[in-house]
PDB file of N, CA and C in Angstrom:
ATOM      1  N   UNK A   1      35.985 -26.932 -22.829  1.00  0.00           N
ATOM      2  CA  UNK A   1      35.370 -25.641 -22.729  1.00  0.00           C
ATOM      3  C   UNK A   1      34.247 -25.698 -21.702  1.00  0.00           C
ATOM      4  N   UNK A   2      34.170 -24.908 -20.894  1.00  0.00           N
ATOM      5  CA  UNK A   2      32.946 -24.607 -19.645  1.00  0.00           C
ATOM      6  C   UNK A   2      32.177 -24.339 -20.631  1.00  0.00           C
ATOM      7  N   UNK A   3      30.862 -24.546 -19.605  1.00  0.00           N
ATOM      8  CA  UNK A   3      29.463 -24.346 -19.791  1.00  0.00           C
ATOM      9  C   UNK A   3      29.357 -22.714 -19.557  1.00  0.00           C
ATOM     10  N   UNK A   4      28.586 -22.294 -20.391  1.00  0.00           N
ATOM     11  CA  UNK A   4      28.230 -20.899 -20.031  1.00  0.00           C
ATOM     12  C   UNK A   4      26.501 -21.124 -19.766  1.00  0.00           C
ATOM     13  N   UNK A   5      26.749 -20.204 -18.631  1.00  0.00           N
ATOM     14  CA  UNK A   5      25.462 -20.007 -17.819  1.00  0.00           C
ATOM     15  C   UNK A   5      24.863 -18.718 -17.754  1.00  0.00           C
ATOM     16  N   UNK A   6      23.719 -18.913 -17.876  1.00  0.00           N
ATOM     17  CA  UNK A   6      23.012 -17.169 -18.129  1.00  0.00           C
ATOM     18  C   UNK A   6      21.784 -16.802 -17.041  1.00  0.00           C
ATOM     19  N   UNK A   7      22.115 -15.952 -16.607  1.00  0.00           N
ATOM     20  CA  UNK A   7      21.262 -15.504 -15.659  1.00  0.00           C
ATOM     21  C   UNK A   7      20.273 -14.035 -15.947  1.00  0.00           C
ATOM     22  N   UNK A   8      19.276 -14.688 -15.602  1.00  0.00           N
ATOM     23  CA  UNK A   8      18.197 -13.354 -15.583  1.00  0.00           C
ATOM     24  C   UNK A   8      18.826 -12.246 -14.721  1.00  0.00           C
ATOM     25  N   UNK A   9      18.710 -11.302 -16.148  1.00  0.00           N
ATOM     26  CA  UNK A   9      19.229  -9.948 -15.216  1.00  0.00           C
ATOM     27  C   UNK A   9      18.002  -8.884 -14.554  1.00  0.00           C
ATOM     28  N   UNK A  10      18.336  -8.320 -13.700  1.00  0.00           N
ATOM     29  CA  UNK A  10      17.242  -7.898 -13.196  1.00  0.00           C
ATOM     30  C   UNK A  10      16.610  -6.314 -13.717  1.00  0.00           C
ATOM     31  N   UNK A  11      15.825  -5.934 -13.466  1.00  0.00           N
ATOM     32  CA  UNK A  11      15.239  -4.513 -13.983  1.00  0.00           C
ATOM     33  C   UNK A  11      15.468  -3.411 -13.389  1.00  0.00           C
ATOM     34  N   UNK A  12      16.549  -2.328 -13.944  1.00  0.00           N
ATOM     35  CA  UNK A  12      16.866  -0.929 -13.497  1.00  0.00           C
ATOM     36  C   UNK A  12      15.441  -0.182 -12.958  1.00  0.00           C
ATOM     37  N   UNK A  13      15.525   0.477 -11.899  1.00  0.00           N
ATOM     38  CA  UNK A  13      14.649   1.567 -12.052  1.00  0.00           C
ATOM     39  C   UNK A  13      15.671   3.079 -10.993  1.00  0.00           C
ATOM     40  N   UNK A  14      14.946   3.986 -10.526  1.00  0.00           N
ATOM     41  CA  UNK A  14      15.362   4.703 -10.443  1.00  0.00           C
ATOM     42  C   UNK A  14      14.869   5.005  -8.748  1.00  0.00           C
ATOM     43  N   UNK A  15      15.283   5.766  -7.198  1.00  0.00           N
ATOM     44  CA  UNK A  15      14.574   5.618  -6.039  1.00  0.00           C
ATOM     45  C   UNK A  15      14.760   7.641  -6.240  1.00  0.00           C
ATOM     46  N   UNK A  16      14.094   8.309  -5.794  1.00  0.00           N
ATOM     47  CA  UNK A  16      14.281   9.652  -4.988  1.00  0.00           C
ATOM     48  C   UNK A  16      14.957   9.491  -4.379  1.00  0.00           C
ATOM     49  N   UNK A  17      16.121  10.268  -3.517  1.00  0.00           N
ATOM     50  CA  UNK A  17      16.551  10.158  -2.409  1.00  0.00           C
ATOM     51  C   UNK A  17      15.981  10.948  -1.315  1.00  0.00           C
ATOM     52  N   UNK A  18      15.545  12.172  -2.124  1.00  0.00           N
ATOM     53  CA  UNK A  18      15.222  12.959  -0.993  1.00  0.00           C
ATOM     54  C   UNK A  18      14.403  14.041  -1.870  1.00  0.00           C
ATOM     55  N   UNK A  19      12.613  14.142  -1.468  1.00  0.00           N
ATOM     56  CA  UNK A  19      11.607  14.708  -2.077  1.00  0.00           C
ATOM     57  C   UNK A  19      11.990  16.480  -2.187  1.00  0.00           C
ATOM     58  N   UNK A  20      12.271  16.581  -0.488  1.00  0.00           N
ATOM     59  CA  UNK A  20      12.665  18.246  -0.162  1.00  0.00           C
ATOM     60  C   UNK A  20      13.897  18.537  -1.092  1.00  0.00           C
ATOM     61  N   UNK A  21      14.309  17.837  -1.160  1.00  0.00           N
ATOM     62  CA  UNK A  21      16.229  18.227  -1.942  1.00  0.00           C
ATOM     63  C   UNK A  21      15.309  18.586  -3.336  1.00  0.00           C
ATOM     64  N   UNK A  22      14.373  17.786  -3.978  1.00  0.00           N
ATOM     65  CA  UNK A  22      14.107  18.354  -5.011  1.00  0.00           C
ATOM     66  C   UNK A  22      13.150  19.210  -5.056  1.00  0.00           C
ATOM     67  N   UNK A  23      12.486  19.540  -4.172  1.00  0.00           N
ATOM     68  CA  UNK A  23      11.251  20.492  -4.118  1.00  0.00           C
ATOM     69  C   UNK A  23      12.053  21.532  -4.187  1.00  0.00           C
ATOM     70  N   UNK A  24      13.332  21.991  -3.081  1.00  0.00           N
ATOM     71  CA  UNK A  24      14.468  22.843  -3.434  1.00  0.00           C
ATOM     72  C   UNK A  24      15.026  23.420  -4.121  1.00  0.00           C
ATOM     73  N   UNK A  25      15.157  22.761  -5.086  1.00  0.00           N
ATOM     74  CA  UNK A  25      15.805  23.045  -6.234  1.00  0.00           C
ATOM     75  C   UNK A  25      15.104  23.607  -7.418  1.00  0.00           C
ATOM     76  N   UNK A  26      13.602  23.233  -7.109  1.00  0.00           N
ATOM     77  CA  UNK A  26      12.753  23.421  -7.842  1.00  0.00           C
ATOM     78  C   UNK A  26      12.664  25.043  -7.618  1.00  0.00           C
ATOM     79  N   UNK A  27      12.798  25.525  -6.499  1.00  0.00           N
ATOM     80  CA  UNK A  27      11.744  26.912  -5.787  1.00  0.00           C
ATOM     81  C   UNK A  27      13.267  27.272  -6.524  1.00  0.00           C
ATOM     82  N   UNK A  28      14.701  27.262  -5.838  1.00  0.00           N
ATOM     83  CA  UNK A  28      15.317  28.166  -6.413  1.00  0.00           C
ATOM     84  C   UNK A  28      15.687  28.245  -7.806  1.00  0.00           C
ATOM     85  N   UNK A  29      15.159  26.991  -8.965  1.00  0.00           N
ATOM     86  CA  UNK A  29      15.269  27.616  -9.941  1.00  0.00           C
ATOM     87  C   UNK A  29      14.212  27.647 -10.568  1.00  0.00           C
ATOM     88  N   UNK A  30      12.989  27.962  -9.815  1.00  0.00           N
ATOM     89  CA  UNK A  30      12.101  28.466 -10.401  1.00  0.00           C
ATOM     90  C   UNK A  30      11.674  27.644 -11.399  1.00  0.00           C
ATOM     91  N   UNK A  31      11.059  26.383 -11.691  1.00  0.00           N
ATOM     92  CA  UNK A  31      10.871  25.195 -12.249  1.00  0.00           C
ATOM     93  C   UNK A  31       9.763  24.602 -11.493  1.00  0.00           C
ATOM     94  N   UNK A  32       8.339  24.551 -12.603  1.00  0.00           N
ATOM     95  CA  UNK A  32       6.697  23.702 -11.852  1.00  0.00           C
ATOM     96  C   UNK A  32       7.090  22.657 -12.122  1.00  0.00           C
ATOM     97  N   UNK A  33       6.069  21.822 -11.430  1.00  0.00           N
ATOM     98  CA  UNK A  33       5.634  20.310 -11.598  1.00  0.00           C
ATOM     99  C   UNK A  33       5.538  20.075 -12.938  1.00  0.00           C
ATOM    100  N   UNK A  34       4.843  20.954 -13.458  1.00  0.00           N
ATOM    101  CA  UNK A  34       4.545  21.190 -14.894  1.00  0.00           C
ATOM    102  C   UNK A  34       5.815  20.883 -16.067  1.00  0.00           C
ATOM    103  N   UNK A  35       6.618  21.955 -15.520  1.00  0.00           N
ATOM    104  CA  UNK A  35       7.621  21.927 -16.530  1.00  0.00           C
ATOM    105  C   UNK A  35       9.030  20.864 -16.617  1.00  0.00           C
ATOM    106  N   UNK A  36       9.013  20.568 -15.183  1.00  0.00           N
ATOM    107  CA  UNK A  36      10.008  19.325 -14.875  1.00  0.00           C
ATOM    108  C   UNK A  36       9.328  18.023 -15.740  1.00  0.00           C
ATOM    109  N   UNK A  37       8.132  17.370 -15.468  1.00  0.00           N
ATOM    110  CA  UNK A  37       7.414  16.774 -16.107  1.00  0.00           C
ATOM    111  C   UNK A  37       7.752  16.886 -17.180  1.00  0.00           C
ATOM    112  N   UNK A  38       7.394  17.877 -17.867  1.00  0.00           N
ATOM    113  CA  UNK A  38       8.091  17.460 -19.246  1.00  0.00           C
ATOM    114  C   UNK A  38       8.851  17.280 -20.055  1.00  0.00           C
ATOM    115  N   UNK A  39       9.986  17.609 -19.094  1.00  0.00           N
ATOM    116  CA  UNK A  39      11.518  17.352 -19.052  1.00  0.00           C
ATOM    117  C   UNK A  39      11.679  16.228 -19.057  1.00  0.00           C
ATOM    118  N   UNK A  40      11.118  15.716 -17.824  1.00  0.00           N
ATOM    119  CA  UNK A  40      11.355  14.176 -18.039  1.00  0.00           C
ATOM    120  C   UNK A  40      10.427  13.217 -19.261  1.00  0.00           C
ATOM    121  N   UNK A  41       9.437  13.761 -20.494  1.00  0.00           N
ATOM    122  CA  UNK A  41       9.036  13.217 -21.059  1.00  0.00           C
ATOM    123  C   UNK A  41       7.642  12.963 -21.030  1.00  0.00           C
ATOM    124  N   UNK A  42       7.159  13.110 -19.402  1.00  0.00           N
ATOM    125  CA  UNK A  42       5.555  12.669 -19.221  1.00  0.00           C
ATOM    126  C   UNK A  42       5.006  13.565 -19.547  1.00  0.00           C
ATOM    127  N   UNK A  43       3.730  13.059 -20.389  1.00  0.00           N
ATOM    128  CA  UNK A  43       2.342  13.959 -20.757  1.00  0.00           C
ATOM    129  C   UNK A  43       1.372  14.654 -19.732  1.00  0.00           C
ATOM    130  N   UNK A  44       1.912  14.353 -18.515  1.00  0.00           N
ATOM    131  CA  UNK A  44       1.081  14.897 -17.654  1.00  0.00           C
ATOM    132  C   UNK A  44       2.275  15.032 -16.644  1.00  0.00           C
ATOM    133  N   UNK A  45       1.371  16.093 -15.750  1.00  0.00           N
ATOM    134  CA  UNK A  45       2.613  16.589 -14.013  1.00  0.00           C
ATOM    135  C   UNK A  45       1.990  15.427 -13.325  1.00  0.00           C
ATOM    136  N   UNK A  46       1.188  14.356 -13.121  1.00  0.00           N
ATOM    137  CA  UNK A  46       0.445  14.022 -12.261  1.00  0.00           C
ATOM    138  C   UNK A  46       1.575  13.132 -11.341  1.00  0.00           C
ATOM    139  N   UNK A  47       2.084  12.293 -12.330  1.00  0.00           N
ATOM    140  CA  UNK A  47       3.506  11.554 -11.460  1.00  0.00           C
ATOM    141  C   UNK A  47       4.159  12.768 -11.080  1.00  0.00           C
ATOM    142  N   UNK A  48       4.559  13.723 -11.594  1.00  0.00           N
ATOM    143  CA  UNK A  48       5.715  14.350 -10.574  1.00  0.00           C
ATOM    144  C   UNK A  48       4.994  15.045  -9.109  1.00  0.00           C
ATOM    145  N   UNK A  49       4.253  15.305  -9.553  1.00  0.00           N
ATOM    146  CA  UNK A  49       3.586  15.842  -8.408  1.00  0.00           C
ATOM    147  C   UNK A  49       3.085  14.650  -6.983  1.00  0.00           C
ATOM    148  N   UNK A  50       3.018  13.003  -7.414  1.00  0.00           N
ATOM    149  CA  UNK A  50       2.766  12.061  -6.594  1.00  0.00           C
ATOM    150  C   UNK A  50       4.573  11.881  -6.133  1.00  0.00           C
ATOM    151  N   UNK A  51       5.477  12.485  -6.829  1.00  0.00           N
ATOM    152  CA  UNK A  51       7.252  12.273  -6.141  1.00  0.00           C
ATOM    153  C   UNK A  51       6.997  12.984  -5.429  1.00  0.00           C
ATOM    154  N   UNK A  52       7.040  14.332  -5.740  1.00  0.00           N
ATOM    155  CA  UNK A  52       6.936  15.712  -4.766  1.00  0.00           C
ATOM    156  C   UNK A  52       6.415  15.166  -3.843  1.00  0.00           C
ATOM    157  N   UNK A  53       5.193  14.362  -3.063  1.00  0.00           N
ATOM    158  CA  UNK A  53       4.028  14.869  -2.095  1.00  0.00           C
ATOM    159  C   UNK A  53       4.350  13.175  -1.644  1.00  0.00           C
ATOM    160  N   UNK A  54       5.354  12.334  -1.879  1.00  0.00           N
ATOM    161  CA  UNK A  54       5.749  11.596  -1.130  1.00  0.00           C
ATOM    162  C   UNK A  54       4.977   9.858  -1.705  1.00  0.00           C
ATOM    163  N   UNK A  55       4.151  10.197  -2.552  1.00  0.00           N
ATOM    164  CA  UNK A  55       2.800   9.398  -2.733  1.00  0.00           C
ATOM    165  C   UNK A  55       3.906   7.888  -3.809  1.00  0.00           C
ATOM    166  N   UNK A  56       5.123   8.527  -3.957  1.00  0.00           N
ATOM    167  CA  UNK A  56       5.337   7.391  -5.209  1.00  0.00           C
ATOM    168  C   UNK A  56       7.053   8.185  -4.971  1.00  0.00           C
ATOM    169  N   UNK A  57       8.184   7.033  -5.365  1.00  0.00           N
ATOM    170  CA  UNK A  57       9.243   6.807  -5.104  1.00  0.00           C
ATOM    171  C   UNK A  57      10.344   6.536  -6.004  1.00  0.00           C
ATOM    172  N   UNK A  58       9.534   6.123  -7.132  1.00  0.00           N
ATOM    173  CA  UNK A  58      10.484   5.478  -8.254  1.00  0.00           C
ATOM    174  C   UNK A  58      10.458   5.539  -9.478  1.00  0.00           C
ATOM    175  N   UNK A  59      11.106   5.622 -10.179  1.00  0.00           N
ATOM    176  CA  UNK A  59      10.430   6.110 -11.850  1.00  0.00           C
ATOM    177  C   UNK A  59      11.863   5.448 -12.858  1.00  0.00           C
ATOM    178  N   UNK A  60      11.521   5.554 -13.970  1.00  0.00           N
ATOM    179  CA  UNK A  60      12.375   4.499 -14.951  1.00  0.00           C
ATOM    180  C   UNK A  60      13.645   5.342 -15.237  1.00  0.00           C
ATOM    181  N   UNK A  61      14.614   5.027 -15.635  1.00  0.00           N
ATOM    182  CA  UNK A  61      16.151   5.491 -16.221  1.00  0.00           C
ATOM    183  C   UNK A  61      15.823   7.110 -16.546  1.00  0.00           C
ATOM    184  N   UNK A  62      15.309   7.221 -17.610  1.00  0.00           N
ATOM    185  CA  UNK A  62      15.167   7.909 -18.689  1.00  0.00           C
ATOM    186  C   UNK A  62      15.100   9.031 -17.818  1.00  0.00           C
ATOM    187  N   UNK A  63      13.377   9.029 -17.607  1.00  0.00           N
ATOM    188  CA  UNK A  63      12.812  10.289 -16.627  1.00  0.00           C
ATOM    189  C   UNK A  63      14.104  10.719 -15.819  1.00  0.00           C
ATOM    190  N   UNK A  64      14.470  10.178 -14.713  1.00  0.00           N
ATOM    191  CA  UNK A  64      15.414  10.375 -13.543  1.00  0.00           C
ATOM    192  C   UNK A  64      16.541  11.488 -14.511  1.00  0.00           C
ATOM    193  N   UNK A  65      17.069  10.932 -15.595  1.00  0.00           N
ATOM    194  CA  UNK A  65      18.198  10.648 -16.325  1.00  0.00           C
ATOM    195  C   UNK A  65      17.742  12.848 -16.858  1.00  0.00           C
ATOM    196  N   UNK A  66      16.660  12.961 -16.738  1.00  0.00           N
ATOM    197  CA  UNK A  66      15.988  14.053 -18.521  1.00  0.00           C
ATOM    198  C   UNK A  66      15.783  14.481 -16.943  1.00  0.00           C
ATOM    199  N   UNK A  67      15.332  14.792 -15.814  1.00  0.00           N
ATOM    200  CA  UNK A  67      15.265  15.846 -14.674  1.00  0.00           C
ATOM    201  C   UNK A  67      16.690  16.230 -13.999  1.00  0.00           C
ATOM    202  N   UNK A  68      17.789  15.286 -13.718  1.00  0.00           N
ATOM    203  CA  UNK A  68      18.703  15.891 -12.999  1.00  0.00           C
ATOM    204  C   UNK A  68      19.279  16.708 -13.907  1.00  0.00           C
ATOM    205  N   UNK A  69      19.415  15.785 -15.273  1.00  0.00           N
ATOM    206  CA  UNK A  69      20.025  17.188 -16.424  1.00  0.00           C
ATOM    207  C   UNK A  69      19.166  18.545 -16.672  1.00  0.00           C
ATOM    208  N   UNK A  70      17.888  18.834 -16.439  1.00  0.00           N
ATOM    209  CA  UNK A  70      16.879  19.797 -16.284  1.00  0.00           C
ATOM    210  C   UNK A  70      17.056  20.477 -15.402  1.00  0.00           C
ATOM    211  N   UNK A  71      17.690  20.431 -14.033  1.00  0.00           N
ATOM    212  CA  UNK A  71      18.052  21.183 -12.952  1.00  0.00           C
ATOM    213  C   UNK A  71      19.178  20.964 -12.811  1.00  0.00           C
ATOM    214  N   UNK A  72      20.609  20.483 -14.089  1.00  0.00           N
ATOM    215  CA  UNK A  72      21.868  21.146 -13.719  1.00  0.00           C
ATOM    216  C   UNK A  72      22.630  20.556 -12.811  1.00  0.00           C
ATOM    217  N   UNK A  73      21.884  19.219 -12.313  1.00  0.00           N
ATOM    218  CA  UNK A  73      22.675  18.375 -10.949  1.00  0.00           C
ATOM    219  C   UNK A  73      22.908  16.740 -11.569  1.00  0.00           C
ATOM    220  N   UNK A  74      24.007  16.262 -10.490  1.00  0.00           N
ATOM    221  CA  UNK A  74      24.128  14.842 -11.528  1.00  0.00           C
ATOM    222  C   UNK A  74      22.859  13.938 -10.868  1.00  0.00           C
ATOM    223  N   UNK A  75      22.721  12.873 -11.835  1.00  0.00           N
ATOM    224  CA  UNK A  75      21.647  11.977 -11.512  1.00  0.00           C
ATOM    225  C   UNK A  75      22.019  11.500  -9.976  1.00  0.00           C
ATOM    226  N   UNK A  76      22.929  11.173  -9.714  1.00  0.00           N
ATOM    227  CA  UNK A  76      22.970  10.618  -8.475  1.00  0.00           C
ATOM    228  C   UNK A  76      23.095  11.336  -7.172  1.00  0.00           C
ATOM    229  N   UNK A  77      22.845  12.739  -7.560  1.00  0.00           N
ATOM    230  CA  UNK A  77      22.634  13.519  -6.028  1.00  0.00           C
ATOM    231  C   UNK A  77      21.038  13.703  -5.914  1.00  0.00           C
ATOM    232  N   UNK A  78      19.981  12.989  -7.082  1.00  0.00           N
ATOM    233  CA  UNK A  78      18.513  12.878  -6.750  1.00  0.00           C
ATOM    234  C   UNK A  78      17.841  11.747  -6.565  1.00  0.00           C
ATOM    235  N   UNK A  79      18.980  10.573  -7.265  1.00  0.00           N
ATOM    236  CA  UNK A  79      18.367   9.357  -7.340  1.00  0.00           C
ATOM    237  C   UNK A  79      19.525   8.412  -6.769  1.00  0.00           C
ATOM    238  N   UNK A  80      18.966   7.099  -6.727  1.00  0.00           N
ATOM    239  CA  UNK A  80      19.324   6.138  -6.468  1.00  0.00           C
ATOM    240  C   UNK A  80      19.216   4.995  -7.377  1.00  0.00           C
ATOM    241  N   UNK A  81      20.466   4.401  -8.108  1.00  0.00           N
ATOM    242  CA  UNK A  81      20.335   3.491  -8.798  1.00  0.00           C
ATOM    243  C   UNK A  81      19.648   1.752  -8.331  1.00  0.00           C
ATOM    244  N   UNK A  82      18.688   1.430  -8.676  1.00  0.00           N
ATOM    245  CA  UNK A  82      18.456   0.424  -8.199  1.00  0.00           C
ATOM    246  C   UNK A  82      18.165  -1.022  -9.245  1.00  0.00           C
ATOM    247  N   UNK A  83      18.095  -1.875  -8.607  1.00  0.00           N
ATOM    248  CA  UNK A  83      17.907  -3.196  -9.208  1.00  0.00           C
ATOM    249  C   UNK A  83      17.056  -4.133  -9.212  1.00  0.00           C
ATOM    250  N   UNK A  84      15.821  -4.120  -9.693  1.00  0.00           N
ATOM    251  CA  UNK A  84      14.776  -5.839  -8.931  1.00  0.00           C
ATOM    252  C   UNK A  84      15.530  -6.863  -9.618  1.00  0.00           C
ATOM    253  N   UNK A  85      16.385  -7.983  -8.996  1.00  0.00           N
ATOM    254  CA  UNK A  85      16.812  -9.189  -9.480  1.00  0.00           C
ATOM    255  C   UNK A  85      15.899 -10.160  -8.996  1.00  0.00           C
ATOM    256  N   UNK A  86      15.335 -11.095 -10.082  1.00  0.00           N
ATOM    257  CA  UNK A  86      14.539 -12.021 -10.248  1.00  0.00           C
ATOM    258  C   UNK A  86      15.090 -13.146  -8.903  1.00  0.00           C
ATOM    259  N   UNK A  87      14.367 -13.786  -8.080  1.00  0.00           N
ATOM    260  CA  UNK A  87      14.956 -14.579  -7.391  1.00  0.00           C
ATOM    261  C   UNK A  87      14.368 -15.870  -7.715  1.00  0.00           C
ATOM    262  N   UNK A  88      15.010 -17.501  -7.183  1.00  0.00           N
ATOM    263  CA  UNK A  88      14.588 -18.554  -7.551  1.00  0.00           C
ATOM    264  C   UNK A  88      13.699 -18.788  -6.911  1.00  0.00           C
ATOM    265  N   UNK A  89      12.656 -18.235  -6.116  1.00  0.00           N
ATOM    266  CA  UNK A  89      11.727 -18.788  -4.858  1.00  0.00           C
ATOM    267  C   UNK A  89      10.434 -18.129  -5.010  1.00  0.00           C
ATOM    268  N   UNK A  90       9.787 -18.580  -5.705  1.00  0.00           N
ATOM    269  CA  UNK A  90       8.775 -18.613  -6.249  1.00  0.00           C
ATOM    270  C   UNK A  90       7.954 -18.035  -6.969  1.00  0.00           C
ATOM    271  N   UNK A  91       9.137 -17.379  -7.961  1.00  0.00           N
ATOM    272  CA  UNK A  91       8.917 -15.942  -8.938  1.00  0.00           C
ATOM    273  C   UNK A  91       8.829 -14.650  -8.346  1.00  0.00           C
ATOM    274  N   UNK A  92       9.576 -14.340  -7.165  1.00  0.00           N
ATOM    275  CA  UNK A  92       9.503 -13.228  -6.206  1.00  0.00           C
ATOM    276  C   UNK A  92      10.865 -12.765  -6.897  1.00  0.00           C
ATOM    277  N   UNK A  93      10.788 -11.320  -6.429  1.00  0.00           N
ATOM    278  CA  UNK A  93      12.069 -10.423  -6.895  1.00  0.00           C
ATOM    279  C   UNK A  93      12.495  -9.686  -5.330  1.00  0.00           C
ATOM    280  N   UNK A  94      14.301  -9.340  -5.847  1.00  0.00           N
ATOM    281  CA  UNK A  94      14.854  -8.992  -4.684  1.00  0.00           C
ATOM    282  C   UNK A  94      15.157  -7.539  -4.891  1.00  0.00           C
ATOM    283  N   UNK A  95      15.224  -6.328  -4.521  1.00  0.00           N
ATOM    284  CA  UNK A  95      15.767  -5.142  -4.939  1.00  0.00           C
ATOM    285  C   UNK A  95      16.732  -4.596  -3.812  1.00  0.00           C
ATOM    286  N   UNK A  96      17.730  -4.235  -4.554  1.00  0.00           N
ATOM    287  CA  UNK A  96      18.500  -3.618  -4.033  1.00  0.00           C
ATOM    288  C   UNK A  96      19.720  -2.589  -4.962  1.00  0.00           C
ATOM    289  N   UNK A  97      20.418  -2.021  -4.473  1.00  0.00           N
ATOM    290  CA  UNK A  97      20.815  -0.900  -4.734  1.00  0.00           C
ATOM    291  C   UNK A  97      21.543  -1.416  -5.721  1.00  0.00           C
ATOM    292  N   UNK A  98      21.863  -0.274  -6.910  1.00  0.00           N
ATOM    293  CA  UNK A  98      23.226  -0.604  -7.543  1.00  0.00           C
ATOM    294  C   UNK A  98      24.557   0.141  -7.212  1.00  0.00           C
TER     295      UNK A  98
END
């Protein structure tokens, strides 16, 4: 019987693809910072409003997951699935797409 080998898996998060695509969507359906925010769960607009204005890029499963269903579009025409995989060189991580 082989050896089974286990590898550190790396940590999901979530990229914008495109700030205007959602500012867009926002104006035509009439949806604040405010209220998307709490769609996605946060106690405050302050992160959505740092996506909007370019200031911040990435946010966890969930959120991503609770806004595209909030505006009616699939997750992956706002986001980008991504990956930090742990690398062997000197506790540095690699990210890239899933």
């Amino acid at each position: 019987m082989g050896q089974v080998i286990h590898l550190p898996l790396g940590e999901l998060y979530m990229k914008l693809r495109d700030r205007k695509r959602l500012q867009r969507l926002m104006i035509v359906q009439d949806v604040s910072a405010r209220q998307l925010a709490r769609a996605a769960g946060w106690k405050s607009h302050s992160y959505m409003n740092r996506l909007l204005n370019g200031q911040a890029e990435t946010l966890a499963p969930e959120p991503a997951l609770r806004i595209a269903h909030h505006l009616g579009v699939g997750v992956e025409d706002l986001f980008l699935t991504m990956v930090e995989r742990p690398t062997h060189h000197h506790g540095t991580h690699e990210r890239t797409a899933a």
